[in-house]
C-alpha atoms as a PDB file:
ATOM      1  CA  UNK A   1     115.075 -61.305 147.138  1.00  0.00           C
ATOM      2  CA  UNK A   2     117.175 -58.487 146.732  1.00  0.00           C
ATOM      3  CA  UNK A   3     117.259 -54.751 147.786  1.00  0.00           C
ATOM      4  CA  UNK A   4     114.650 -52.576 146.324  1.00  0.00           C
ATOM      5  CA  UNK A   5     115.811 -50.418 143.972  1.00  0.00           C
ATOM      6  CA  UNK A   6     114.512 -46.786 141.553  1.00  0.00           C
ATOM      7  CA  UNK A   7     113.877 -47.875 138.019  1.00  0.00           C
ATOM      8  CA  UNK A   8     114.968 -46.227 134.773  1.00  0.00           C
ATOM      9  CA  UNK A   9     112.555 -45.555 131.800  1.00  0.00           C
ATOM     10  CA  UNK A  10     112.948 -44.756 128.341  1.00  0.00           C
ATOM     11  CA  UNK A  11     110.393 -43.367 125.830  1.00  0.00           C
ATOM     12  CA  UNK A  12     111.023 -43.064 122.155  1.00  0.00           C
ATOM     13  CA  UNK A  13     109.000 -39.924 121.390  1.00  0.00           C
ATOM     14  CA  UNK A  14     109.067 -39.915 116.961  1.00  0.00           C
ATOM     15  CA  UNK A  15     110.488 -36.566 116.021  1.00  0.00           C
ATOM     16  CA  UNK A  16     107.415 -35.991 113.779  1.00  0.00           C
ATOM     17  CA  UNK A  17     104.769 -36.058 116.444  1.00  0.00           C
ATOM     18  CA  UNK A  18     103.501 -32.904 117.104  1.00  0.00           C
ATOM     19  CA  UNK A  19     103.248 -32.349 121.165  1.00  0.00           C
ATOM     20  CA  UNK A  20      99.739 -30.937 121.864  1.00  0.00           C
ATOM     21  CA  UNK A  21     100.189 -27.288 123.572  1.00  0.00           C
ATOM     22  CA  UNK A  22      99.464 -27.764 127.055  1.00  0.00           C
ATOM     23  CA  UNK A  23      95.361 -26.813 127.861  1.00  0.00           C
ATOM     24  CA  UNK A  24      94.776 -22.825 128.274  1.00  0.00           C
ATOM     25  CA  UNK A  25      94.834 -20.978 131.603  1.00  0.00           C
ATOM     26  CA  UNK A  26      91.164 -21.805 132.228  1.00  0.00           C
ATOM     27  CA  UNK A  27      90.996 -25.413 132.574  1.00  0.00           C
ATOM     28  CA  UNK A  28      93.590 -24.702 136.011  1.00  0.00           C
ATOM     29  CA  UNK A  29      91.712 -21.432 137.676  1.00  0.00           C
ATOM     30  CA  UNK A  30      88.065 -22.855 138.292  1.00  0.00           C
ATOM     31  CA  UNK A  31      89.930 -23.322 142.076  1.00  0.00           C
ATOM     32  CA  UNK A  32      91.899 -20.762 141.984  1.00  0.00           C
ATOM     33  CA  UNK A  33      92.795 -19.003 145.297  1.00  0.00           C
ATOM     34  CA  UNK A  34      92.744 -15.288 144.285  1.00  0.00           C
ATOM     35  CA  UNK A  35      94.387 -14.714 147.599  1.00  0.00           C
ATOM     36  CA  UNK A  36      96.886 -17.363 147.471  1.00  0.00           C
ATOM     37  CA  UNK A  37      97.943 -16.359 143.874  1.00  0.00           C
ATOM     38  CA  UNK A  38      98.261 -12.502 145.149  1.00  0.00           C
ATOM     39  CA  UNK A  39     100.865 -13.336 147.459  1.00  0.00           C
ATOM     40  CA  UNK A  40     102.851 -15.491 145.098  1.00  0.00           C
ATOM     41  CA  UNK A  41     103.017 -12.283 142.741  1.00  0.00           C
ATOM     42  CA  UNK A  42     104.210  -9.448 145.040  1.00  0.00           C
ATOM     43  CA  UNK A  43     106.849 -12.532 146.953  1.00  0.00           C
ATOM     44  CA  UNK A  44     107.646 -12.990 142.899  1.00  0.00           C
ATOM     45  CA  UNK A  45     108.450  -9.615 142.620  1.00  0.00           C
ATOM     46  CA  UNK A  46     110.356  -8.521 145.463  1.00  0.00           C
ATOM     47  CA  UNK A  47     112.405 -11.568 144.003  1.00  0.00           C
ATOM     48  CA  UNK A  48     112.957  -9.720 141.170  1.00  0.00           C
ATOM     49  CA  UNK A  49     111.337 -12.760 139.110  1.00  0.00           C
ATOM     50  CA  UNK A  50     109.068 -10.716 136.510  1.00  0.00           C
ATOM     51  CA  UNK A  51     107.734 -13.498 134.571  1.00  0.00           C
ATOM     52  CA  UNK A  52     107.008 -15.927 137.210  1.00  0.00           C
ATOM     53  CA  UNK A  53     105.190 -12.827 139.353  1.00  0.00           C
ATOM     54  CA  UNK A  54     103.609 -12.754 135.845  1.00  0.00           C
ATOM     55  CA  UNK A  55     102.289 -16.003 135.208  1.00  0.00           C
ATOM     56  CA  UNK A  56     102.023 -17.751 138.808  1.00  0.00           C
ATOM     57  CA  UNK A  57      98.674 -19.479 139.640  1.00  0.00           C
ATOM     58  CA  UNK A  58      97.661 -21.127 143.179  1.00  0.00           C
ATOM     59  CA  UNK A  59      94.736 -23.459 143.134  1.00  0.00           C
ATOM     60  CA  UNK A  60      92.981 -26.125 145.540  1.00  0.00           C
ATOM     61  CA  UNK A  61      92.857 -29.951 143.582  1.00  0.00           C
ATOM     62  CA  UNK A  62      90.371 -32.039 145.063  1.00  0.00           C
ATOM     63  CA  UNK A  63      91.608 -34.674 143.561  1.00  0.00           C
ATOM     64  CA  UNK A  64      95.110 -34.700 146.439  1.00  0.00           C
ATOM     65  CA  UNK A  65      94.978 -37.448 148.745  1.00  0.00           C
ATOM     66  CA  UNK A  66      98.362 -37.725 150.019  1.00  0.00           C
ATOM     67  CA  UNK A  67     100.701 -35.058 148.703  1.00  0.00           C
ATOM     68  CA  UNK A  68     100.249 -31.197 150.471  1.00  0.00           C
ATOM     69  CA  UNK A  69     101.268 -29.715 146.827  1.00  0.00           C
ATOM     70  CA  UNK A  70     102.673 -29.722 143.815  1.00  0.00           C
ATOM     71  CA  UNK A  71     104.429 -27.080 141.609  1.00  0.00           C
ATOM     72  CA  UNK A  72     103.968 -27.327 138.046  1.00  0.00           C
ATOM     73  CA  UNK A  73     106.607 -25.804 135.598  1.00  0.00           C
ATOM     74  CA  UNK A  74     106.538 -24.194 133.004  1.00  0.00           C
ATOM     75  CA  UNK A  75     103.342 -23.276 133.980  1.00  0.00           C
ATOM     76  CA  UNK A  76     103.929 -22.228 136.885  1.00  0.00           C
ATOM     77  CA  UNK A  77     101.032 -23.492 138.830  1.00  0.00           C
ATOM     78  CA  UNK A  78     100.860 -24.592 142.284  1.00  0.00           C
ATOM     79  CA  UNK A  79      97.730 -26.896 143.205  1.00  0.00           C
ATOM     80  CA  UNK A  80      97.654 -27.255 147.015  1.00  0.00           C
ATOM     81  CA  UNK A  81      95.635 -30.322 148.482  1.00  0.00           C
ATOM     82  CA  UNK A  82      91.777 -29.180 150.040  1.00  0.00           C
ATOM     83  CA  UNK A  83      93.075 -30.835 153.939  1.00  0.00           C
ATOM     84  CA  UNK A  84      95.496 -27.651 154.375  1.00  0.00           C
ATOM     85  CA  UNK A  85      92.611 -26.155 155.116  1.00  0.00           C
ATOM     86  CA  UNK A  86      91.876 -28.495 158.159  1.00  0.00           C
ATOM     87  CA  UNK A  87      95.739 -27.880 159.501  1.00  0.00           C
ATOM     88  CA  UNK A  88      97.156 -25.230 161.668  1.00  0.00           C
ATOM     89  CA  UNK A  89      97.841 -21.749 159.012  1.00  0.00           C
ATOM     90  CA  UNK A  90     101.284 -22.548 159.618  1.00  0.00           C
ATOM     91  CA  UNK A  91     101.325 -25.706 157.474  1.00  0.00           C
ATOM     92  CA  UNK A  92      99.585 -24.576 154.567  1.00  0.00           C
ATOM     93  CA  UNK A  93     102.288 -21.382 154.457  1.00  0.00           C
ATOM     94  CA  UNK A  94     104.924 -23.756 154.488  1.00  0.00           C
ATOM     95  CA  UNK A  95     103.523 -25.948 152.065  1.00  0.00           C
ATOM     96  CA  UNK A  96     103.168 -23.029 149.846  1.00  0.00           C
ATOM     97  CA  UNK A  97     106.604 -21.553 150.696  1.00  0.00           C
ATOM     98  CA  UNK A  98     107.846 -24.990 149.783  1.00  0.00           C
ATOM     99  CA  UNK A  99     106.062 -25.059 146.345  1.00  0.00           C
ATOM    100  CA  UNK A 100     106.904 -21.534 145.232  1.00  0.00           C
ATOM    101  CA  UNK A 101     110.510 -22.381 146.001  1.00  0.00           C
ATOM    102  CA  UNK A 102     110.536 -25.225 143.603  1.00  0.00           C
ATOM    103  CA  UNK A 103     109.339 -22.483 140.484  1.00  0.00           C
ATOM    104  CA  UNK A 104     111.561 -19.911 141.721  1.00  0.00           C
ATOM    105  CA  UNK A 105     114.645 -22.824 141.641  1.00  0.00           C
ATOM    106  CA  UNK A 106     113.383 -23.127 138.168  1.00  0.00           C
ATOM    107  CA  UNK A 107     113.076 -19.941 136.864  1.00  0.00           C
ATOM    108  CA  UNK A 108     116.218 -18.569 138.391  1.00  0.00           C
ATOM    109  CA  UNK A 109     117.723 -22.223 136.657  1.00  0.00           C
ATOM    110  CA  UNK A 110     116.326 -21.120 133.093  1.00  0.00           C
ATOM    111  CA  UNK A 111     117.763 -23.978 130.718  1.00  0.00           C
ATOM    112  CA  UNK A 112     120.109 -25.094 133.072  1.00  0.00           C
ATOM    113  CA  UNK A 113     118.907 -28.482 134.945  1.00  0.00           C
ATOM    114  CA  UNK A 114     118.160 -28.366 138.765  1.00  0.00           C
ATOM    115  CA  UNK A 115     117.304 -30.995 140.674  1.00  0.00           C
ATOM    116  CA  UNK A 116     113.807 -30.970 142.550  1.00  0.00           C
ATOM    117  CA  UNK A 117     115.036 -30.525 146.211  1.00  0.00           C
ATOM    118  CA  UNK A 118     118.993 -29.330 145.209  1.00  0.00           C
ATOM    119  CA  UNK A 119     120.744 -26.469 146.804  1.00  0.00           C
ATOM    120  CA  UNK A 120     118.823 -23.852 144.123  1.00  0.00           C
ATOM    121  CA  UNK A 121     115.447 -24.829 145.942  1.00  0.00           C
ATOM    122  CA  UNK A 122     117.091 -24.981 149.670  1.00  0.00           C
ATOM    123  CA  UNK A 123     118.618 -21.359 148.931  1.00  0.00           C
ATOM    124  CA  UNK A 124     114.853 -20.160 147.543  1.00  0.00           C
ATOM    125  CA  UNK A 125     113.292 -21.853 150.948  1.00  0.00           C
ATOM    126  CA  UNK A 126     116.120 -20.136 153.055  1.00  0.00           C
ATOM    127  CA  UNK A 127     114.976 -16.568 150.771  1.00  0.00           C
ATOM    128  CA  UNK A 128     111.275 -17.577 151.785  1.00  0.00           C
ATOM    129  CA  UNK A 129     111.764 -17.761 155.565  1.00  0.00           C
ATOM    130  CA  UNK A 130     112.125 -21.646 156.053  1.00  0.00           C
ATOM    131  CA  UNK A 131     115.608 -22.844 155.786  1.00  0.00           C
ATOM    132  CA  UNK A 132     115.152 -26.109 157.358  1.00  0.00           C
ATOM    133  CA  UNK A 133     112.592 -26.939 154.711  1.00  0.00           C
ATOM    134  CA  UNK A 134     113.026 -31.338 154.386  1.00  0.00           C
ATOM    135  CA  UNK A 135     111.773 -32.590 150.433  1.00  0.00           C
ATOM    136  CA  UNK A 136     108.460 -34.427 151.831  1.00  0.00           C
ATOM    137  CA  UNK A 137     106.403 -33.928 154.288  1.00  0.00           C
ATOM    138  CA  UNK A 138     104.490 -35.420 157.569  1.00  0.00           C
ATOM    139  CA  UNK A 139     101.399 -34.175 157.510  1.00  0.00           C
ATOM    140  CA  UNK A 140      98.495 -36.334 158.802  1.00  0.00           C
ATOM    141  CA  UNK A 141      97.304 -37.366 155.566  1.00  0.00           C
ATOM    142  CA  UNK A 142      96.295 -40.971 155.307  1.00  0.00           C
ATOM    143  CA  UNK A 143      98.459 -42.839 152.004  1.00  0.00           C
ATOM    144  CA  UNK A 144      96.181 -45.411 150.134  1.00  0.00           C
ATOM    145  CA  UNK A 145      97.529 -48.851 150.270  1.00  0.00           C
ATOM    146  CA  UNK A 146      98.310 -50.481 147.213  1.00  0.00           C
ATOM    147  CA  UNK A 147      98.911 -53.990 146.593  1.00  0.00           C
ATOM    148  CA  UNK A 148     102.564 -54.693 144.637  1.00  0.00           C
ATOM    149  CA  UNK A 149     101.708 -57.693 142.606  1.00  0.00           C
ATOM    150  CA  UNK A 150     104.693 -57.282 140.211  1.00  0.00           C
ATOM    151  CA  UNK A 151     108.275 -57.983 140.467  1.00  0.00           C
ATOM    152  CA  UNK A 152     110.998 -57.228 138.164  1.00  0.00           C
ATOM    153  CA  UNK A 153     114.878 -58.570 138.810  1.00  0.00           C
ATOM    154  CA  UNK A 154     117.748 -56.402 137.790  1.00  0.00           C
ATOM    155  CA  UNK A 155     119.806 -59.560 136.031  1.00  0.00           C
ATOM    156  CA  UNK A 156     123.579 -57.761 137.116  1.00  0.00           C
ATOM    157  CA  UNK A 157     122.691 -56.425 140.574  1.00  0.00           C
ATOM    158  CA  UNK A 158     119.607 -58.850 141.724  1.00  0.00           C
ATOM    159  CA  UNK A 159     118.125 -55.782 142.956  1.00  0.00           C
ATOM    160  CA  UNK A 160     114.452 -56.216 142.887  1.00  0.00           C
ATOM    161  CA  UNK A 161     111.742 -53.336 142.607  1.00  0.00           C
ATOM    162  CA  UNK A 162     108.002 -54.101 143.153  1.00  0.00           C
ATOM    163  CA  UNK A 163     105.100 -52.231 141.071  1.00  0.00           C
ATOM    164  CA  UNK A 164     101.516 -52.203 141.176  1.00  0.00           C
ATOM    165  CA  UNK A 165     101.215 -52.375 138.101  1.00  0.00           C
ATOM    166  CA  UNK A 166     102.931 -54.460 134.926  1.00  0.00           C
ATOM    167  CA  UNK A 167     105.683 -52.919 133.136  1.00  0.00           C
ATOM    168  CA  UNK A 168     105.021 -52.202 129.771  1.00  0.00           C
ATOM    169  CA  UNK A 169     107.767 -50.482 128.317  1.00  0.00           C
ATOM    170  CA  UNK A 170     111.718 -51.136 128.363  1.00  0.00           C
ATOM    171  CA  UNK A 171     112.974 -50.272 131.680  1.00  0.00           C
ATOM    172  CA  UNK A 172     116.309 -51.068 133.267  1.00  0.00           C
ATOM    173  CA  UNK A 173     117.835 -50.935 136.432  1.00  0.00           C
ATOM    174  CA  UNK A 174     118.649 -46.944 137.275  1.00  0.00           C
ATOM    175  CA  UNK A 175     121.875 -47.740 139.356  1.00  0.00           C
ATOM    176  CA  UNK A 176     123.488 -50.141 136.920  1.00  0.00           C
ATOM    177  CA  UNK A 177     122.577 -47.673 134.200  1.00  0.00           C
ATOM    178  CA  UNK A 178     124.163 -44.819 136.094  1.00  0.00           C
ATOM    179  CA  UNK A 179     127.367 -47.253 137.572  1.00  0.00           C
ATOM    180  CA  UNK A 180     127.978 -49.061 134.216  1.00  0.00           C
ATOM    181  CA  UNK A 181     126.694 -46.901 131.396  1.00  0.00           C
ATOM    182  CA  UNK A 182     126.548 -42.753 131.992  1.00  0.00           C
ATOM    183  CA  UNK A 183     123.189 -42.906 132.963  1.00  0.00           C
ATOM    184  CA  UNK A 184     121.901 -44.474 129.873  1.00  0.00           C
ATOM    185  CA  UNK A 185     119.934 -47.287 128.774  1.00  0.00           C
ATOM    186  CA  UNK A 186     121.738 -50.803 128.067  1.00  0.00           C
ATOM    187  CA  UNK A 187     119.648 -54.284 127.453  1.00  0.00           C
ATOM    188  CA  UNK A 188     121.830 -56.090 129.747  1.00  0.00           C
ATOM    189  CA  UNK A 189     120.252 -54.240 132.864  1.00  0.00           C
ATOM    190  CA  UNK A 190     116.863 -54.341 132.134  1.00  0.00           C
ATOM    191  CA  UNK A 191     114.728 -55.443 134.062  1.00  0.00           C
ATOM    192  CA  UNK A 192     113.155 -59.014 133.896  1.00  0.00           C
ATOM    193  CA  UNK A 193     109.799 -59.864 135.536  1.00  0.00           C
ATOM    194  CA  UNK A 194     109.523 -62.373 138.833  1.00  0.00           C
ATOM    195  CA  UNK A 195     107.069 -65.082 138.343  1.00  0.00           C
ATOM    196  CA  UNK A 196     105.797 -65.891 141.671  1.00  0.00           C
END
């Protein structure tokens, strides 16, 4: 077997298709945390970020098991996992700190890519008081197991990724496509399934 290895998807989205507008402000605040949210305005504002002081929402999903928080953009929502509450207040400012970095990265990006943990979001941790912030943490959460029943074989590299579930879409090998081919799609590196 070889080294494990990222994987590389492609959707073909028809240009007709009409994307449904995402679901209104509502459907996200039955959890808001009016407090939460309150700071994220006036830390938005002495940022000199108008909009996102504007439209920034902080709410608890019951639904986290094993991630502290997520930041959703454009939405600009931040959904922080129930178990902060458990932790020292230190971890659930840091966890928010880190999460309101990633939509100020963003904002301050505008149509410009940025990657998720690049030097836009370090410099908006360092601007939020932790500078040392690392992309994931270690909190004591407990990660659900999952059995990887599928393999898939990159045919140039023999690089092997495992899933839990089937692949059911053309995917090809990320590093090949980035090495051999700009970062886009080619047949001759997808990926071909491992019978065991």
């Amino acid at each position: 077997m070889g080294r494990l290895m990222p994987q590389l998807e492609f959707r073909w989205v028809s240009w007709l298709r009409v994307r449904a507008a995402p679901p209104p402000l509502q459907e996200y605040t039955e959890h808001e945390d009016g407090a939460l949210t309150a700071w994220c305005v006036e830390t938005s504002k002495l940022l000199n970020l108008t909009e996102l002081s504007r439209r920034v929402r902080v709410s608890w999903n019951s639904r986290m098991r094993t991630t502290a928080g997520r930041a959703w953009w454009p939405d600009r929502m931040i959904e922080l996992n129930p178990k902060l509450k458990t932790l020292p207040p230190e971890e659930l400012w840091r966890t928010l700190k880190h999460e309101l970095a990633h939509l100020v990265a963003y904002e301050r990006a505008g149509r410009h890519h940025t990657g998720p943990h690049g030097p836009e979001w370090q410099a908006a941790c360092a601007e939020l008081g932790i500078p040392d912030e690392q992309p994931y943490h270690t909190l004591p959460f407990k990660s659900r197991k999952m059995k990887r029943n599928y393999s898939y074989v990159c045919p140039h590299c023999l690089a092997t990724m495992r899933r839990v579930k089937p692949i059911r879409r053309m995917v090809a090998c990320y590093a090949c496509c980035r090495k051999y081919n700009n970062g886009t799609y080619h047949s001759r590196f997808r990926l071909i399934e491992q019978k065991h």
